[in-house]
C-alpha atoms as a PDB file:
ATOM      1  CA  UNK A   1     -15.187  11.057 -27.743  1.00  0.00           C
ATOM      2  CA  UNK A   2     -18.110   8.429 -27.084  1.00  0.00           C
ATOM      3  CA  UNK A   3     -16.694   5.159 -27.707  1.00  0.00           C
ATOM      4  CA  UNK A   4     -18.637   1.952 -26.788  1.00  0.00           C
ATOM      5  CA  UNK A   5     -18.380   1.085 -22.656  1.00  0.00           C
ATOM      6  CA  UNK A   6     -20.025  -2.230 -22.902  1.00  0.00           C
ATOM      7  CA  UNK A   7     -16.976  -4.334 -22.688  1.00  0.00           C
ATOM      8  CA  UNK A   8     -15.724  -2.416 -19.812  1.00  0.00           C
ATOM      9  CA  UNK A   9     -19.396  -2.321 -18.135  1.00  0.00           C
ATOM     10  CA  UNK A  10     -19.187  -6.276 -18.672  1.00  0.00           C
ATOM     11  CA  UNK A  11     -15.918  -6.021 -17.284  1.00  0.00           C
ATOM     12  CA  UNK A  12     -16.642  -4.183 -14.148  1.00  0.00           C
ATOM     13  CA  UNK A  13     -19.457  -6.465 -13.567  1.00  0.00           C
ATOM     14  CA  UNK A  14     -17.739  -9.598 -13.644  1.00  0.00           C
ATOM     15  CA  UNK A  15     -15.407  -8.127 -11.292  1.00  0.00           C
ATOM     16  CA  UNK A  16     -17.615  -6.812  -9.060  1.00  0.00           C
ATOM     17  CA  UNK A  17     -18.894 -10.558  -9.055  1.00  0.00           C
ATOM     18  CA  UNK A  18     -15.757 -12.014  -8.523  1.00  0.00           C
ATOM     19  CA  UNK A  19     -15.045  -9.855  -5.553  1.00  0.00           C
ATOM     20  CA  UNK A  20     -18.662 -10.199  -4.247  1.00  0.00           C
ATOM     21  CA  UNK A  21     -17.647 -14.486  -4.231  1.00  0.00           C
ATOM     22  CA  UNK A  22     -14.513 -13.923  -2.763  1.00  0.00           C
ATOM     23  CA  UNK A  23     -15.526 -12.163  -0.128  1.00  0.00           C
ATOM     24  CA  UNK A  24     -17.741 -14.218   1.114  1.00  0.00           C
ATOM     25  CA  UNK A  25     -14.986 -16.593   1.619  1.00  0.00           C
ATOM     26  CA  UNK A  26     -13.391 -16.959   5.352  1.00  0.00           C
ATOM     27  CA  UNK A  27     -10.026 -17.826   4.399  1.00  0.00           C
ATOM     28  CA  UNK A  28      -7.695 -19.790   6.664  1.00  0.00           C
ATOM     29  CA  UNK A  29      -4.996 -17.884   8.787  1.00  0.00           C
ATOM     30  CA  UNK A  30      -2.238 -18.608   6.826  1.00  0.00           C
ATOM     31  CA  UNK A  31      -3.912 -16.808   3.781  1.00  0.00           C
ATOM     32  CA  UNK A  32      -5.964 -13.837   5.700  1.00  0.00           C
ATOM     33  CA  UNK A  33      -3.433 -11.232   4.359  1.00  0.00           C
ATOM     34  CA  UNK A  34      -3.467 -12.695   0.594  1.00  0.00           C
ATOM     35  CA  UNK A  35      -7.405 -12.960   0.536  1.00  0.00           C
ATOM     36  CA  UNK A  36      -7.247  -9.429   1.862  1.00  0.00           C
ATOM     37  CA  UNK A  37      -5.405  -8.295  -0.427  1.00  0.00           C
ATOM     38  CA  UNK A  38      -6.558  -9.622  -3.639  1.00  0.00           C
ATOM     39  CA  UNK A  39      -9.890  -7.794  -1.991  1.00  0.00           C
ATOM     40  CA  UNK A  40      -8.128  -4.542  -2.204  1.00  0.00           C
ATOM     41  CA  UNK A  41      -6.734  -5.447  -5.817  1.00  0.00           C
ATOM     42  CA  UNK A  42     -10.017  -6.356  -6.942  1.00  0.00           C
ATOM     43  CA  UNK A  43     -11.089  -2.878  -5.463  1.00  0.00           C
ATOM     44  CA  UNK A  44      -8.629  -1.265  -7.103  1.00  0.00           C
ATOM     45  CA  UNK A  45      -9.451  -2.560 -10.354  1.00  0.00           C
ATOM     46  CA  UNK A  46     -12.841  -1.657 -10.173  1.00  0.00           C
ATOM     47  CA  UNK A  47     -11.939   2.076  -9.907  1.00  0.00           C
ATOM     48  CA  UNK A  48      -9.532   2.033 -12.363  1.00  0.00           C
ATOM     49  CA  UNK A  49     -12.291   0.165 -14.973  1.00  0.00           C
ATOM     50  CA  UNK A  50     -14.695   3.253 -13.925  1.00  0.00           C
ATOM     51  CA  UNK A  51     -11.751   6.089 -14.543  1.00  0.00           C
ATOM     52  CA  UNK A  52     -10.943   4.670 -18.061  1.00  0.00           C
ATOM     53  CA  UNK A  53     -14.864   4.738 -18.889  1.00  0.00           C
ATOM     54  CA  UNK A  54     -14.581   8.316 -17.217  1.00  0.00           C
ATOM     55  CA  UNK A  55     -11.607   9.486 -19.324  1.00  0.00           C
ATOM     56  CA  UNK A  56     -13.491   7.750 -22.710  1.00  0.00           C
ATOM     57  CA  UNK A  57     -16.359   9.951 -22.622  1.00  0.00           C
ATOM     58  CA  UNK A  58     -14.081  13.238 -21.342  1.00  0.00           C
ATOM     59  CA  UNK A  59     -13.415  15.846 -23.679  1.00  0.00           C
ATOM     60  CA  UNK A  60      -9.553  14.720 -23.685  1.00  0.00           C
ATOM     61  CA  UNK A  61      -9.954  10.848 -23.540  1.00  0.00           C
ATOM     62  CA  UNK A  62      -5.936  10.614 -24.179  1.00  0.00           C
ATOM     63  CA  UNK A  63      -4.906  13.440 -21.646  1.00  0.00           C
ATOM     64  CA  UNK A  64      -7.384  11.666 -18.783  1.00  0.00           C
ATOM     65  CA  UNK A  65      -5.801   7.924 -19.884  1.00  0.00           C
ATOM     66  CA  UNK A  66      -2.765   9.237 -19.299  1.00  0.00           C
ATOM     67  CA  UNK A  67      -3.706   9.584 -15.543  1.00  0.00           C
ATOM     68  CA  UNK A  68      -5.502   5.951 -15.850  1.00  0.00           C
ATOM     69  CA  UNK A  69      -2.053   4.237 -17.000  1.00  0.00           C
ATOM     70  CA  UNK A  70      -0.159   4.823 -13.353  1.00  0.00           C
ATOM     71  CA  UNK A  71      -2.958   3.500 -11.868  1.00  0.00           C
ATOM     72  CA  UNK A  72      -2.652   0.755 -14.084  1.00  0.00           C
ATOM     73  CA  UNK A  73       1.156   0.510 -13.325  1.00  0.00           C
ATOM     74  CA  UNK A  74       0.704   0.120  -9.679  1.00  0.00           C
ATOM     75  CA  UNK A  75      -2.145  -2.007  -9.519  1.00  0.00           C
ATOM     76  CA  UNK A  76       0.553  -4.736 -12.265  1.00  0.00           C
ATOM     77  CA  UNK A  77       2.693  -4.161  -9.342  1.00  0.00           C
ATOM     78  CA  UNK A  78       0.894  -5.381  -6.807  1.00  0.00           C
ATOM     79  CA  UNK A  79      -0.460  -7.866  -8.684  1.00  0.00           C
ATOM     80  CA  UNK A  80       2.877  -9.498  -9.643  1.00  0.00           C
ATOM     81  CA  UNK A  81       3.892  -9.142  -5.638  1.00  0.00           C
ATOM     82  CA  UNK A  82       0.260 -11.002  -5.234  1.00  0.00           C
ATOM     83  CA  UNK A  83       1.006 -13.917  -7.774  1.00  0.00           C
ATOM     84  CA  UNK A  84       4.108 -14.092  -5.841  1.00  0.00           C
ATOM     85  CA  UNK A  85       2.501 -14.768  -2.604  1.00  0.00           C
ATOM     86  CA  UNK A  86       0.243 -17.006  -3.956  1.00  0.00           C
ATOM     87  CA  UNK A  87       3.351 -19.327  -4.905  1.00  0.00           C
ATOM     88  CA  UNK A  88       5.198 -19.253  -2.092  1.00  0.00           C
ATOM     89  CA  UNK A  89       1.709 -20.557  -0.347  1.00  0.00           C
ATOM     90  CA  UNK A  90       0.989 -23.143  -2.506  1.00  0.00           C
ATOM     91  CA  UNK A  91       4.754 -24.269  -2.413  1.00  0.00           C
ATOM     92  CA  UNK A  92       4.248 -24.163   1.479  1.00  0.00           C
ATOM     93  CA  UNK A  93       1.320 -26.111   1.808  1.00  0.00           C
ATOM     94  CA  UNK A  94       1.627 -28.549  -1.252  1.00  0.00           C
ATOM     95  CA  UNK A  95      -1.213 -26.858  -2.976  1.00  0.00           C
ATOM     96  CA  UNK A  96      -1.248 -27.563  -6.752  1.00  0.00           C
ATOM     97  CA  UNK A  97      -2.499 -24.581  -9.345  1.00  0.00           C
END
């Protein structure tokens, strides 16, 4: 199955970008561990982008997605736990969204 990649390729690239921005950021103590981790997220996301354009163009796209969709399940997880974070900072140090 060759289905069209060029949203996810637009996809990765953005988020490649993203990550690329945010690195380059020194973040203040307080948020060193949440910068570092939304690094890792973004990471993580990247990789799982590349294994769902993997499993498209694999003989079994469904069987390989399968394998894509806990990745996927873990990365919402520590996403949520990140979003979490991210309000209890800005609640901490008065910081609108």
């Amino acid at each position: 199955a060759n289905g069209d990649a060029s949203g996810l390729e637009r996809l990765a690239r953005e988020t490649e970008d993203a990550r690329r921005r945010l690195a380059s950021v020194a973040p203040p103590p307080a948020c060193a561990a949440h910068h570092r981790e939304t690094l890792g997220i973004l990471d993580d996301a990247l990789e799982m982008l590349r294994s769902v354009k993997e499993a498209m163009a694999s003989p079994e796209p469904a069987t390989a997605l399968l394998a894509v969709a806990a990745k996927a399940t873990a990365l919402r997880t520590r996403a949520e736990s990140l979003e979490r974070e991210d309000r209890t900072l800005r609640e901490r140090y008065g910081l609108a969204r």
